[in-house]
PDB file of N, CA and C in Angstrom:
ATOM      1  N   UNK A   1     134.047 101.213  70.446  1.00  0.00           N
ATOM      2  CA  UNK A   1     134.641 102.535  70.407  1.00  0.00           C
ATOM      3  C   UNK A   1     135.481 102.674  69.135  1.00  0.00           C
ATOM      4  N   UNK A   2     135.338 103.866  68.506  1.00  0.00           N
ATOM      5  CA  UNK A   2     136.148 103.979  67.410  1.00  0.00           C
ATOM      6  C   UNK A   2     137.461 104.501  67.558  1.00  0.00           C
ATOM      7  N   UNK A   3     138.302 103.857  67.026  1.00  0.00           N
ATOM      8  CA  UNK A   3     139.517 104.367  67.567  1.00  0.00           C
ATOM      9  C   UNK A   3     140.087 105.121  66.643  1.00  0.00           C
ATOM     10  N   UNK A   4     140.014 104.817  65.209  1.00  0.00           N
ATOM     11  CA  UNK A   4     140.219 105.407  64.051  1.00  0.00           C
ATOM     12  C   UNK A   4     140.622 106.970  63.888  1.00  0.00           C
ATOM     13  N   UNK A   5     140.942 107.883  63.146  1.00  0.00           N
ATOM     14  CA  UNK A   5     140.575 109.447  62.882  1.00  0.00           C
ATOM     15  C   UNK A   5     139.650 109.277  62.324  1.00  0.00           C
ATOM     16  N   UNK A   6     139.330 110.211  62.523  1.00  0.00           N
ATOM     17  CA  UNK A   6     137.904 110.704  61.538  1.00  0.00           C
ATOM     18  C   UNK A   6     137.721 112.502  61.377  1.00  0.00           C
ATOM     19  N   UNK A   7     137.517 112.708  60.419  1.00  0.00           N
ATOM     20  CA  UNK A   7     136.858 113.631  59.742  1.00  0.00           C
ATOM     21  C   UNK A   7     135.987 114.427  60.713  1.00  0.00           C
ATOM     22  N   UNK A   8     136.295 115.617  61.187  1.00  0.00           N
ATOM     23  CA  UNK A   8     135.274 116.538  61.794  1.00  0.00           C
ATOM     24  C   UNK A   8     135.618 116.436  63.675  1.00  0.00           C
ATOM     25  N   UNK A   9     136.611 115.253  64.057  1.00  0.00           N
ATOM     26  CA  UNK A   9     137.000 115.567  64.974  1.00  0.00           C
ATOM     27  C   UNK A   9     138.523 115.752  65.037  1.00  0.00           C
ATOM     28  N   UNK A  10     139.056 116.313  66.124  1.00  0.00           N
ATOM     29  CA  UNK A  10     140.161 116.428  66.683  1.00  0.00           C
ATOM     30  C   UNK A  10     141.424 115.359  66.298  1.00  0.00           C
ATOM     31  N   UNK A  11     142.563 115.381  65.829  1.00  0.00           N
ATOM     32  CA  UNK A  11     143.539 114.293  65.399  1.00  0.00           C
ATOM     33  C   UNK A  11     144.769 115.181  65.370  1.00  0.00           C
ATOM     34  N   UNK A  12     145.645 114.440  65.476  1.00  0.00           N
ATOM     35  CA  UNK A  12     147.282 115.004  65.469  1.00  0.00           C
ATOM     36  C   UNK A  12     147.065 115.309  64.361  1.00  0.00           C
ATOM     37  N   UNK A  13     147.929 116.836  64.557  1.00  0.00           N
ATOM     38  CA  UNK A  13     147.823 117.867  63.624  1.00  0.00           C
ATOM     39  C   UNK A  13     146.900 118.778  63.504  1.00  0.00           C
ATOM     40  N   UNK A  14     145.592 118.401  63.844  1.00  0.00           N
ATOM     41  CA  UNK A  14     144.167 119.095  63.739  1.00  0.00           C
ATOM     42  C   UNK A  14     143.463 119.286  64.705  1.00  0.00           C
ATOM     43  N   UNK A  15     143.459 120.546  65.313  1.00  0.00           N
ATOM     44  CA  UNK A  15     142.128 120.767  66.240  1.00  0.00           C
ATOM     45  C   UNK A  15     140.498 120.475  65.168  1.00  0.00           C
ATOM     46  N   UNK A  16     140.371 121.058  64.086  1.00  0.00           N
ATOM     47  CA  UNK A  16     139.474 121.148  63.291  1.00  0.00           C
ATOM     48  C   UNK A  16     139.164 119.229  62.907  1.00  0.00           C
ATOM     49  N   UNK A  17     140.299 118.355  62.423  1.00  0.00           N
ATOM     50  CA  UNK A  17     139.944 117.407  62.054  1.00  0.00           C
ATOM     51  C   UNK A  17     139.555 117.476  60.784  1.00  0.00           C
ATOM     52  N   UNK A  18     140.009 118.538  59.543  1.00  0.00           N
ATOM     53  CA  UNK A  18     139.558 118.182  58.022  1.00  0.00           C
ATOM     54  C   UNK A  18     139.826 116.900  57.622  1.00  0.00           C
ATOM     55  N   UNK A  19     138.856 116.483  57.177  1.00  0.00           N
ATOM     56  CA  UNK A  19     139.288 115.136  56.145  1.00  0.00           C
ATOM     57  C   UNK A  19     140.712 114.887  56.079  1.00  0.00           C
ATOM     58  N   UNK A  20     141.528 115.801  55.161  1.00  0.00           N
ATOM     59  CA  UNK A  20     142.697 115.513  54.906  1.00  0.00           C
ATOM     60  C   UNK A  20     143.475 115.063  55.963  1.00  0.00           C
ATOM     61  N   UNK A  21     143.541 116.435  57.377  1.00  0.00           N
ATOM     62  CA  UNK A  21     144.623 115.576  58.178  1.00  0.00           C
ATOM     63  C   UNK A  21     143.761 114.441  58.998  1.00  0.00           C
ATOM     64  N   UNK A  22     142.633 114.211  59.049  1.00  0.00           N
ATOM     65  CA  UNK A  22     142.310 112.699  59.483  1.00  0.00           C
ATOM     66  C   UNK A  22     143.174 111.342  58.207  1.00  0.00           C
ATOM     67  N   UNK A  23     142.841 111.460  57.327  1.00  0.00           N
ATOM     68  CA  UNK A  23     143.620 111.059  56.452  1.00  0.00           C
ATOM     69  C   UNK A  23     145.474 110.599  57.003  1.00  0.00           C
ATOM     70  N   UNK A  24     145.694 111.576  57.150  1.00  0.00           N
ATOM     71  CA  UNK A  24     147.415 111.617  57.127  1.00  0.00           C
ATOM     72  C   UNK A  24     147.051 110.823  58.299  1.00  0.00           C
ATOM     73  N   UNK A  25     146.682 111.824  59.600  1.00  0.00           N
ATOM     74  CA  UNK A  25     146.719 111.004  60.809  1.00  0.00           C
ATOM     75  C   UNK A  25     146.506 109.085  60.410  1.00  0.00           C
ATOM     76  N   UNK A  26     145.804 108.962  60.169  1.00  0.00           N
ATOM     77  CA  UNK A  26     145.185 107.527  59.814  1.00  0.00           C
ATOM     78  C   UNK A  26     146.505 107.017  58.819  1.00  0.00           C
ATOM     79  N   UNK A  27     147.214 107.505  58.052  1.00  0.00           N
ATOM     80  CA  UNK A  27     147.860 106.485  56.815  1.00  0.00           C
ATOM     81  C   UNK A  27     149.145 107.118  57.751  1.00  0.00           C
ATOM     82  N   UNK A  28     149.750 107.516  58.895  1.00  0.00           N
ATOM     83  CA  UNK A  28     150.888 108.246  59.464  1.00  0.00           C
ATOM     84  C   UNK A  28     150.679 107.300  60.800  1.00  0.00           C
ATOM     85  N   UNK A  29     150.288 106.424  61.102  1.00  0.00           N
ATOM     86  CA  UNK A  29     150.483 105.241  61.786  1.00  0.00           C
ATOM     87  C   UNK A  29     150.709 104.101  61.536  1.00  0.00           C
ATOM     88  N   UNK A  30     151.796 103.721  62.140  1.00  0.00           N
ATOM     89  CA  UNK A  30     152.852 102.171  61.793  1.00  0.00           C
ATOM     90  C   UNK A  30     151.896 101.618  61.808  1.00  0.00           C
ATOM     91  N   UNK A  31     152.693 100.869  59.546  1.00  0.00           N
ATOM     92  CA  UNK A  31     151.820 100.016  59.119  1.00  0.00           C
ATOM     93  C   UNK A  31     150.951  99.972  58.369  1.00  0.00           C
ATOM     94  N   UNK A  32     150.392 101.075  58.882  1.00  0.00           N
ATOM     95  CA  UNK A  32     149.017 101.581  57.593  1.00  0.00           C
ATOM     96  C   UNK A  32     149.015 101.397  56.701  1.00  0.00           C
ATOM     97  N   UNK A  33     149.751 102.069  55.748  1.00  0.00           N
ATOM     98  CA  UNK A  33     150.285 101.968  54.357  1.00  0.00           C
ATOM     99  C   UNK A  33     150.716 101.180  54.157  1.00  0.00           C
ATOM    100  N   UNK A  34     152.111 100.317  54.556  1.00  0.00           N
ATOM    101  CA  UNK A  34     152.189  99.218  54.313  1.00  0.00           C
ATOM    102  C   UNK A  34     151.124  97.959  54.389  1.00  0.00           C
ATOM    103  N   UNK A  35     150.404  97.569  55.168  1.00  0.00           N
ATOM    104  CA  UNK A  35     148.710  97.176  54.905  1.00  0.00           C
ATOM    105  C   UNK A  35     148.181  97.350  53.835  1.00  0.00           C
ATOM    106  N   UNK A  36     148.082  98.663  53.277  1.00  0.00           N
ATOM    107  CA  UNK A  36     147.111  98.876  52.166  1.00  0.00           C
ATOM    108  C   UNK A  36     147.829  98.557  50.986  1.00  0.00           C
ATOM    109  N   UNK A  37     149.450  98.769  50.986  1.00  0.00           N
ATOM    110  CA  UNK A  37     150.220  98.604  50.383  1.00  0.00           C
ATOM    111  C   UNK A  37     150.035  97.180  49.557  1.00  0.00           C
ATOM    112  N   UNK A  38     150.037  96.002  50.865  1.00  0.00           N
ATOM    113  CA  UNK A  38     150.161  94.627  50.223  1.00  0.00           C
ATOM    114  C   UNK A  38     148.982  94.321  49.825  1.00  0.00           C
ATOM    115  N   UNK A  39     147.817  94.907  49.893  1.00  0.00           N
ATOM    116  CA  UNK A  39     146.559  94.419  49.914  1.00  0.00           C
ATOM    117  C   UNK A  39     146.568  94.812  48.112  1.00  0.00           C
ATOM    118  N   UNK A  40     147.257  95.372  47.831  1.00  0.00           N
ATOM    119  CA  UNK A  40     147.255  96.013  46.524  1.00  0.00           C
ATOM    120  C   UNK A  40     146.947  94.617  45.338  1.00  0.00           C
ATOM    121  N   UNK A  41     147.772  93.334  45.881  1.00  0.00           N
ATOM    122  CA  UNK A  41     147.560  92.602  44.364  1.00  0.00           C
ATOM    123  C   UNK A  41     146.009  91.591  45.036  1.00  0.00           C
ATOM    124  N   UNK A  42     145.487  92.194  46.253  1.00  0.00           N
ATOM    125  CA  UNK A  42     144.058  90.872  46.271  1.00  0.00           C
ATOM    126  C   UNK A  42     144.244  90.658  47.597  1.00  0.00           C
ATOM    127  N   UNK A  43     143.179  90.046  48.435  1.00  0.00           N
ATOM    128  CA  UNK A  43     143.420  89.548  49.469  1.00  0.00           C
ATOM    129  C   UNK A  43     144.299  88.797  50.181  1.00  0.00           C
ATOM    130  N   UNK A  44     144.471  89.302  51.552  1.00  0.00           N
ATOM    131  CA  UNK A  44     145.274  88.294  52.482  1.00  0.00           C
ATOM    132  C   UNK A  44     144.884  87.899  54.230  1.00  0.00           C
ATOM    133  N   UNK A  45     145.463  86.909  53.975  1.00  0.00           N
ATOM    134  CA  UNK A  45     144.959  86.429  55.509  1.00  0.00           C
ATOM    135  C   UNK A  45     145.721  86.934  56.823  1.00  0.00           C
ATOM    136  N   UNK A  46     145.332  87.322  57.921  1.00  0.00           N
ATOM    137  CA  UNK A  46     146.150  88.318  58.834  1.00  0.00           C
ATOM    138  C   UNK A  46     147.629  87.375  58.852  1.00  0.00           C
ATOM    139  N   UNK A  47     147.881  85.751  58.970  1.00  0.00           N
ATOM    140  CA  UNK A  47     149.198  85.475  58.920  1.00  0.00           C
ATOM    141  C   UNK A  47     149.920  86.309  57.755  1.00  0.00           C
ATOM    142  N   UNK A  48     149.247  85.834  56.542  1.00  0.00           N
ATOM    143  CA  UNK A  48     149.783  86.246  55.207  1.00  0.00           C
ATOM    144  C   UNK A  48     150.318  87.901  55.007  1.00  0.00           C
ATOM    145  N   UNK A  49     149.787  88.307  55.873  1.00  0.00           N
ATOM    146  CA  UNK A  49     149.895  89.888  55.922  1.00  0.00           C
ATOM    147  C   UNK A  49     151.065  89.918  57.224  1.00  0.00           C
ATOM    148  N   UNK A  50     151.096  89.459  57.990  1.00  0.00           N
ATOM    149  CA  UNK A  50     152.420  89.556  58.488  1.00  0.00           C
ATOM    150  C   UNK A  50     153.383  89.278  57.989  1.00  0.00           C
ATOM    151  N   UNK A  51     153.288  88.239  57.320  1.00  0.00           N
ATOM    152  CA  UNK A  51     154.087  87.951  56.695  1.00  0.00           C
ATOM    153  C   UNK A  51     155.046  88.239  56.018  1.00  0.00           C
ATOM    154  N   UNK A  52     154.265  89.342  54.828  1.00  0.00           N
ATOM    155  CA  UNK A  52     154.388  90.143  53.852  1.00  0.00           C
ATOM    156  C   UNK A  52     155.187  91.382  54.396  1.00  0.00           C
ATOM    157  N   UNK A  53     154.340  91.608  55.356  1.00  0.00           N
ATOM    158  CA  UNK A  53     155.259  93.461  56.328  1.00  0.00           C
ATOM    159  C   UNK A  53     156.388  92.460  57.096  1.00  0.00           C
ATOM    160  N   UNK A  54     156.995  91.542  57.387  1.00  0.00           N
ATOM    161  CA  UNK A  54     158.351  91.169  57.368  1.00  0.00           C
ATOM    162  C   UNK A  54     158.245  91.015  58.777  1.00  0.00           C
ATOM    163  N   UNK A  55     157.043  90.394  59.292  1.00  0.00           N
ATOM    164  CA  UNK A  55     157.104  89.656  60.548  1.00  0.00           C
ATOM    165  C   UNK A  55     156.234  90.749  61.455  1.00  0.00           C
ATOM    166  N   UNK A  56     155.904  91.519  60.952  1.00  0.00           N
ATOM    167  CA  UNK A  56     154.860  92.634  62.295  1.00  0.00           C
ATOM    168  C   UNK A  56     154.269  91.904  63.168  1.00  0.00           C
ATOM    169  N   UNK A  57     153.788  92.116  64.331  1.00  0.00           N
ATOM    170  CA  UNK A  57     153.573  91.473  65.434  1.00  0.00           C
ATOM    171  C   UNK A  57     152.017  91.347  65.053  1.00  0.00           C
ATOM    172  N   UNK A  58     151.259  90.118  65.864  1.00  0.00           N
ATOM    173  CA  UNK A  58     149.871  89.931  65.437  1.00  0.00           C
ATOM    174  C   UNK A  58     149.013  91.203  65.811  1.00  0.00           C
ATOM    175  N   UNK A  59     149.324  91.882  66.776  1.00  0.00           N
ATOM    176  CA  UNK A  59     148.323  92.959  67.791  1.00  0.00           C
ATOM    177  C   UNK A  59     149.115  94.188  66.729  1.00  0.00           C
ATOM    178  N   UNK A  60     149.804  94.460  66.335  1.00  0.00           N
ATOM    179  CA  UNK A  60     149.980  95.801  65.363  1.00  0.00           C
ATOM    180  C   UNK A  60     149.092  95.661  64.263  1.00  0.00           C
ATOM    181  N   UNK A  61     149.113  94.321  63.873  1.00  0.00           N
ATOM    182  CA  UNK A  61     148.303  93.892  62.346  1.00  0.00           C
ATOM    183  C   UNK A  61     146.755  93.607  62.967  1.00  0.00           C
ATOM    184  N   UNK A  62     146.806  93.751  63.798  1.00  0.00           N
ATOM    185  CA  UNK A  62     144.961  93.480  64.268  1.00  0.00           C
ATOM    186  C   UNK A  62     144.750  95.308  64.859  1.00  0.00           C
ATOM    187  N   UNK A  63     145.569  96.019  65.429  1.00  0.00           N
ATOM    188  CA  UNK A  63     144.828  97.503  65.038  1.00  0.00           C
ATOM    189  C   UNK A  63     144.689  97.670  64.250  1.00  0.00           C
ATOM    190  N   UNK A  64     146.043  97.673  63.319  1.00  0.00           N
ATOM    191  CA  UNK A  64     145.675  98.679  62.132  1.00  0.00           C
ATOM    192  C   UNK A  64     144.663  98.283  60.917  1.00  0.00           C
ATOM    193  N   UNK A  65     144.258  96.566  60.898  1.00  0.00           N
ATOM    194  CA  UNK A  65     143.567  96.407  59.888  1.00  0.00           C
ATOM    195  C   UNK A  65     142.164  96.766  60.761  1.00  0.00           C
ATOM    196  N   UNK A  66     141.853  96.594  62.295  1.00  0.00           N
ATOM    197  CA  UNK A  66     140.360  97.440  62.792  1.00  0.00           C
ATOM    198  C   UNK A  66     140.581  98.466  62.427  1.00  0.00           C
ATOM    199  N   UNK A  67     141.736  99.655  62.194  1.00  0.00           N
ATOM    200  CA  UNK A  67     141.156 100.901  62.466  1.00  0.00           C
ATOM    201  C   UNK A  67     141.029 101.252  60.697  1.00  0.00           C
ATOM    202  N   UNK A  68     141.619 100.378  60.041  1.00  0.00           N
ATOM    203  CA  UNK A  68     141.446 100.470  58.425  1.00  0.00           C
ATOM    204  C   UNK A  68     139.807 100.153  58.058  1.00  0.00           C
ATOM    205  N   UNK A  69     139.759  98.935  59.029  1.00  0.00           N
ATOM    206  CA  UNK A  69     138.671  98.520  58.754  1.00  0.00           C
ATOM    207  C   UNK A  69     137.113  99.705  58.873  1.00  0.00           C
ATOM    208  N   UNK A  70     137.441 100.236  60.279  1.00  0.00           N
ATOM    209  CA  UNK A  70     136.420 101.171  60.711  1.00  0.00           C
ATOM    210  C   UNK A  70     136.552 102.204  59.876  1.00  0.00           C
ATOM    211  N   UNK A  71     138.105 102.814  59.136  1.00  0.00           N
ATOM    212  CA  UNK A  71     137.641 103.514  58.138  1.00  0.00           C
ATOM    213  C   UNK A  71     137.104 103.545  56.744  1.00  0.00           C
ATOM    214  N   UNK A  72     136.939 102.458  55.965  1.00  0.00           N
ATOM    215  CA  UNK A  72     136.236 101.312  55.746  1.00  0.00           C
ATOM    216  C   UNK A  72     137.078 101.768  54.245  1.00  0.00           C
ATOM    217  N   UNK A  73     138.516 101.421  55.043  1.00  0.00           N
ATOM    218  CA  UNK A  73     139.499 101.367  53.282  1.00  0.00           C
ATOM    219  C   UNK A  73     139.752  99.803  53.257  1.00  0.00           C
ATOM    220  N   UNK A  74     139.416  99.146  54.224  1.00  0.00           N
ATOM    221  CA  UNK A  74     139.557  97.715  53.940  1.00  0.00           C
ATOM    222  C   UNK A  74     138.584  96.625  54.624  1.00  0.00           C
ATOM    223  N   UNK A  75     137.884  95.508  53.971  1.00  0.00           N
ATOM    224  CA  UNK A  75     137.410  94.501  54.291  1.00  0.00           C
ATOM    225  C   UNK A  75     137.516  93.215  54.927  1.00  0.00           C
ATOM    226  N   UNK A  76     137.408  92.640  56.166  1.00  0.00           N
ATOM    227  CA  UNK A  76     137.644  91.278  56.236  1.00  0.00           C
ATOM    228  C   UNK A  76     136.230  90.374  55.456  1.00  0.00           C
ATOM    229  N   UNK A  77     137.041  89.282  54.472  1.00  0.00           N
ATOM    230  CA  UNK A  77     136.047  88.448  53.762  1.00  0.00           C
ATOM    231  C   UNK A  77     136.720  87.518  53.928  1.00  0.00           C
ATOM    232  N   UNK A  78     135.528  86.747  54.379  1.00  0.00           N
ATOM    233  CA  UNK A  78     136.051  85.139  54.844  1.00  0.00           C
ATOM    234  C   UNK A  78     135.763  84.265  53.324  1.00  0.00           C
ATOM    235  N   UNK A  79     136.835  83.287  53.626  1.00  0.00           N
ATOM    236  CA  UNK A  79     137.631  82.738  53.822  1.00  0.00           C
ATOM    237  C   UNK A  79     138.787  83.361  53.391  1.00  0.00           C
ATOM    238  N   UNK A  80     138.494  84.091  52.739  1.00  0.00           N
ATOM    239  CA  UNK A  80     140.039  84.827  52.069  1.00  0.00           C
ATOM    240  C   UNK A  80     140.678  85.683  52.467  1.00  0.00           C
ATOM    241  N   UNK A  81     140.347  86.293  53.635  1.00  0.00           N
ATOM    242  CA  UNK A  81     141.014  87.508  54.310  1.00  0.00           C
ATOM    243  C   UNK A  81     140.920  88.840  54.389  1.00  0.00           C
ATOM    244  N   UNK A  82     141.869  89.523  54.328  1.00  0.00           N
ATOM    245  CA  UNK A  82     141.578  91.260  54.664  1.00  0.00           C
ATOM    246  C   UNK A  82     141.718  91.953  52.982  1.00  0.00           C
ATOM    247  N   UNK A  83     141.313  92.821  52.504  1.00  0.00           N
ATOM    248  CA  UNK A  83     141.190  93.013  51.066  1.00  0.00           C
ATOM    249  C   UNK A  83     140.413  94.827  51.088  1.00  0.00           C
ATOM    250  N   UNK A  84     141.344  95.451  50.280  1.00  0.00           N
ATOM    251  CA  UNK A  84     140.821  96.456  49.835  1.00  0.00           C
ATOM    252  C   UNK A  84     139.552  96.900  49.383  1.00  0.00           C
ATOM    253  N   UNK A  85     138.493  98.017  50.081  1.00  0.00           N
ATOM    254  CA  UNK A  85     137.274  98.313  49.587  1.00  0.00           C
ATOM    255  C   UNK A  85     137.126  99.028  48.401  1.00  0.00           C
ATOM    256  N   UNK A  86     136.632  99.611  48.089  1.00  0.00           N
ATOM    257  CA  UNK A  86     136.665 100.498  46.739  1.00  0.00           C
ATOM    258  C   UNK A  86     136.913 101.820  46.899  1.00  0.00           C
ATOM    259  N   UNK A  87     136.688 102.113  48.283  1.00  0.00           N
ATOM    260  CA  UNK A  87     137.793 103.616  48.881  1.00  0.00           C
ATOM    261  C   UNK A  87     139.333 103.328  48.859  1.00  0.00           C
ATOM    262  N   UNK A  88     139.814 101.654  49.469  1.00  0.00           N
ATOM    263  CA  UNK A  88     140.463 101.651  49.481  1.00  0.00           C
ATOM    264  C   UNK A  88     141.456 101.549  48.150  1.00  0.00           C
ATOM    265  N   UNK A  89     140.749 101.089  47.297  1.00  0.00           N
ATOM    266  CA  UNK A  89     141.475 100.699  45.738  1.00  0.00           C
ATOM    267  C   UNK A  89     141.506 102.679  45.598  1.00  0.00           C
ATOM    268  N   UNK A  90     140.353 103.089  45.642  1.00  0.00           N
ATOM    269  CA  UNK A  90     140.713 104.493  45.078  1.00  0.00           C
ATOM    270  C   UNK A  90     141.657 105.175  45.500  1.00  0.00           C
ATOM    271  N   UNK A  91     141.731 104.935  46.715  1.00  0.00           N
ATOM    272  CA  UNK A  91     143.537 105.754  47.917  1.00  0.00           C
ATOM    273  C   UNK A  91     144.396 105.551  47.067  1.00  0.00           C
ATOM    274  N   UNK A  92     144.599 103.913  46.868  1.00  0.00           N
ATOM    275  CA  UNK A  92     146.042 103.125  46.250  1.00  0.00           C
ATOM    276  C   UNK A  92     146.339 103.966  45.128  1.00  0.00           C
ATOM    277  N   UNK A  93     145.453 104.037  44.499  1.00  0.00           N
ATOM    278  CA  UNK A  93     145.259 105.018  42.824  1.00  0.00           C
ATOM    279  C   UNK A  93     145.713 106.202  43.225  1.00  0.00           C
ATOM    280  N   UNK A  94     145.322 106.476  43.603  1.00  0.00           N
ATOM    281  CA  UNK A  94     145.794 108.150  44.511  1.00  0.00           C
ATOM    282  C   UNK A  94     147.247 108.422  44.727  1.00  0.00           C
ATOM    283  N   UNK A  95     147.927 107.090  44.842  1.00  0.00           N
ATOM    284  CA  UNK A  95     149.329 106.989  45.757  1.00  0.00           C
ATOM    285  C   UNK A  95     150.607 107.035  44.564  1.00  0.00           C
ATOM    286  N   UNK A  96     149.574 106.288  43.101  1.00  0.00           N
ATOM    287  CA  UNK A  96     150.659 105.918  42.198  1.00  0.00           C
ATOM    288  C   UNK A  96     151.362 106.823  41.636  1.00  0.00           C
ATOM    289  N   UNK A  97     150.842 108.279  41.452  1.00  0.00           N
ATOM    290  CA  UNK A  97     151.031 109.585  40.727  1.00  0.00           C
ATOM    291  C   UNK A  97     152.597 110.222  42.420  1.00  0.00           C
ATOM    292  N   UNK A  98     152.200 109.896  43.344  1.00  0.00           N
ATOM    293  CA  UNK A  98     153.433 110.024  44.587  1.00  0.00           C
ATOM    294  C   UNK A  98     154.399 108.906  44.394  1.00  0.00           C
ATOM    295  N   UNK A  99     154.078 107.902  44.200  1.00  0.00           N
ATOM    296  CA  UNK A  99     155.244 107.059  44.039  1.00  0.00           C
ATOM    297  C   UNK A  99     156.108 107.371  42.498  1.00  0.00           C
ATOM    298  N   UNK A 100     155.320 107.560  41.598  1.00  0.00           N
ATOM    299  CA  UNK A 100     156.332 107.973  40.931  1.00  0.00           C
ATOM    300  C   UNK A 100     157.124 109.193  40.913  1.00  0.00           C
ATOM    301  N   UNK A 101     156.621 109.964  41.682  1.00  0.00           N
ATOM    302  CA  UNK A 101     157.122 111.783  41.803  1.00  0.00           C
ATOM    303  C   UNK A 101     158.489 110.991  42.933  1.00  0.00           C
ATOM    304  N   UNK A 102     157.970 110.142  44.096  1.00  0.00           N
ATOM    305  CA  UNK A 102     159.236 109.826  45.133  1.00  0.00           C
ATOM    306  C   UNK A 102     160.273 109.437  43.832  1.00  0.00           C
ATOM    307  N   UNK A 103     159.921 108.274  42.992  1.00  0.00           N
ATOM    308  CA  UNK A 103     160.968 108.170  41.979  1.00  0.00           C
ATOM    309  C   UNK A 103     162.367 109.317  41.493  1.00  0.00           C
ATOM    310  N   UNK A 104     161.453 110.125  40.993  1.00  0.00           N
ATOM    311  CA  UNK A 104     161.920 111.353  40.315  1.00  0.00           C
ATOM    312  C   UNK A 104     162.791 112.114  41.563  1.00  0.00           C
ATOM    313  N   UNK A 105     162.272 112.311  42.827  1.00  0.00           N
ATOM    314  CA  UNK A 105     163.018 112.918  44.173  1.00  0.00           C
ATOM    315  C   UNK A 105     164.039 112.585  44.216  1.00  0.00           C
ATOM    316  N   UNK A 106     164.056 110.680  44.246  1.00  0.00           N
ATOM    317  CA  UNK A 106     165.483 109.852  44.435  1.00  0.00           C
ATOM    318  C   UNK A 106     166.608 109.893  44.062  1.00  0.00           C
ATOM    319  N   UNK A 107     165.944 110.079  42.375  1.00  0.00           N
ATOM    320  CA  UNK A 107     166.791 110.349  41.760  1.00  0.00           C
ATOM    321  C   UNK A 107     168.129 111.531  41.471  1.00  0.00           C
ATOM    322  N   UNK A 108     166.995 113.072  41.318  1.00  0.00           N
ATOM    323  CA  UNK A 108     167.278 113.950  42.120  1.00  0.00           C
ATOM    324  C   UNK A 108     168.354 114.354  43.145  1.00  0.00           C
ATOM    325  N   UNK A 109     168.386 113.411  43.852  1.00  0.00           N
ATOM    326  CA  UNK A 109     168.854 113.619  45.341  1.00  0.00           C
ATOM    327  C   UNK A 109     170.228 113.111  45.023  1.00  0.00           C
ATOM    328  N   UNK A 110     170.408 111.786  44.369  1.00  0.00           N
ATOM    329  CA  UNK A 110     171.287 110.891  44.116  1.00  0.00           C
ATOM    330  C   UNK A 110     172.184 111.901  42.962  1.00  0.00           C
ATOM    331  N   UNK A 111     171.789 112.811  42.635  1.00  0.00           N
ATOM    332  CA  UNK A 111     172.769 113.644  41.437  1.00  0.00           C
ATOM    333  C   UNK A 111     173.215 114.877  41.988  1.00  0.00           C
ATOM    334  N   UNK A 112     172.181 115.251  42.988  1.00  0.00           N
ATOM    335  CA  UNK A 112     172.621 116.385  43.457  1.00  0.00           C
ATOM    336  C   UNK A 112     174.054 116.300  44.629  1.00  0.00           C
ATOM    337  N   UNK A 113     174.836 117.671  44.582  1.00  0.00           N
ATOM    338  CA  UNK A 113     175.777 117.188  45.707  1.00  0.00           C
ATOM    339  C   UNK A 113     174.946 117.556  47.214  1.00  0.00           C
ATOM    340  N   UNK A 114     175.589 116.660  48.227  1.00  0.00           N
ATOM    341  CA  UNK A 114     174.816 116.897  49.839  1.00  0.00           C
ATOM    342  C   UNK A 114     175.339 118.584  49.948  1.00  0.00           C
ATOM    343  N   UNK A 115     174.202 118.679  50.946  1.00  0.00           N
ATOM    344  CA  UNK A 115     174.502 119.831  52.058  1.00  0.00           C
ATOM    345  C   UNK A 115     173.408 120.886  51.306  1.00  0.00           C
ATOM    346  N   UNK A 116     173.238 121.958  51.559  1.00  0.00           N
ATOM    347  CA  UNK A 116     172.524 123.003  51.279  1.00  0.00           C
ATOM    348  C   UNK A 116     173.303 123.612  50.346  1.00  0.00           C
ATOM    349  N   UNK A 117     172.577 124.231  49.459  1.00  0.00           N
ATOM    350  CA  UNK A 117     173.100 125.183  48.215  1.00  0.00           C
ATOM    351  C   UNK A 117     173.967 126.374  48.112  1.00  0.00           C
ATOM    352  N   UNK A 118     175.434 126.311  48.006  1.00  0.00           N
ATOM    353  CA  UNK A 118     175.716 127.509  48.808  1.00  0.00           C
ATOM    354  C   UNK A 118     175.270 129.164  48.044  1.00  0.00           C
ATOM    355  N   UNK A 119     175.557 129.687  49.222  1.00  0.00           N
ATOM    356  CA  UNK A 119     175.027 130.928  47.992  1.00  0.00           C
ATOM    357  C   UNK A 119     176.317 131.786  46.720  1.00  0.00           C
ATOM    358  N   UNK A 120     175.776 132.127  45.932  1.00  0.00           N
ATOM    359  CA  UNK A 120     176.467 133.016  44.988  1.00  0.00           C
ATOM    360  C   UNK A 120     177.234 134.248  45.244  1.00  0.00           C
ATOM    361  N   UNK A 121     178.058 134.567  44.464  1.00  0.00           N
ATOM    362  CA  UNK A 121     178.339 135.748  45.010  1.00  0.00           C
ATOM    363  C   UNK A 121     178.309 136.370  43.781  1.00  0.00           C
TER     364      UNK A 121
END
């Protein structure tokens, strides 16, 4: 059974199921990203990947790399472990142009004063 989102059916957020929010749905479950995240410099082995996400439990790291897997952003290759497909390298690519914009937000945020803007008079 696929447990995954997918594209063309039903997923949080989507009666319709476009690509996109299958997408979110899929990378908007603990872990996901972080998964694809570490997979970023090469393969790892499911310990090694717990490892890395700072102790995640074995059964969180065995959904999310099946349901990564079934969406086929990532590979298990033996002997070496779980490893990014070439959808998945293309996502990561996808992510770097957001991580640097979060940069720029942080920053942003860190200069601005809190609370909402008051208004003018």
């Amino acid at each position: 059974m696929n447990r995954h989102p997918k594209p063309g059916t039903p997923v949080r957020g989507s009666d319709t199921g476009k690509p996109v929010m299958a997408l979110l749905d899929l990378l908007g479950r603990r872990w996901s990203l972080r998964v694809i995240w570490e997979l970023r410099a090469g393969p790892l082995t499911s310990r090694a990947l717990r490892n890395v996400c700072g102790g995640v439990s074995p059964n969180v790291i065995a959904d999310r790399t099946r349901e990564l897997r079934e969406a086929r952003l990532v590979v298990l290759e033996e002997p070496e472990g779980y490893a990014l497909t070439a959808l998945g390298r293309e996502l990561l690519e996808r992510f770097l142009p957001l991580i640097a914009w979060s940069e720029r937000w942080a920053a942003a945020l860190r200069r601005a004063p809190t609370g909402p803007p008051r208004p003018r008079r």
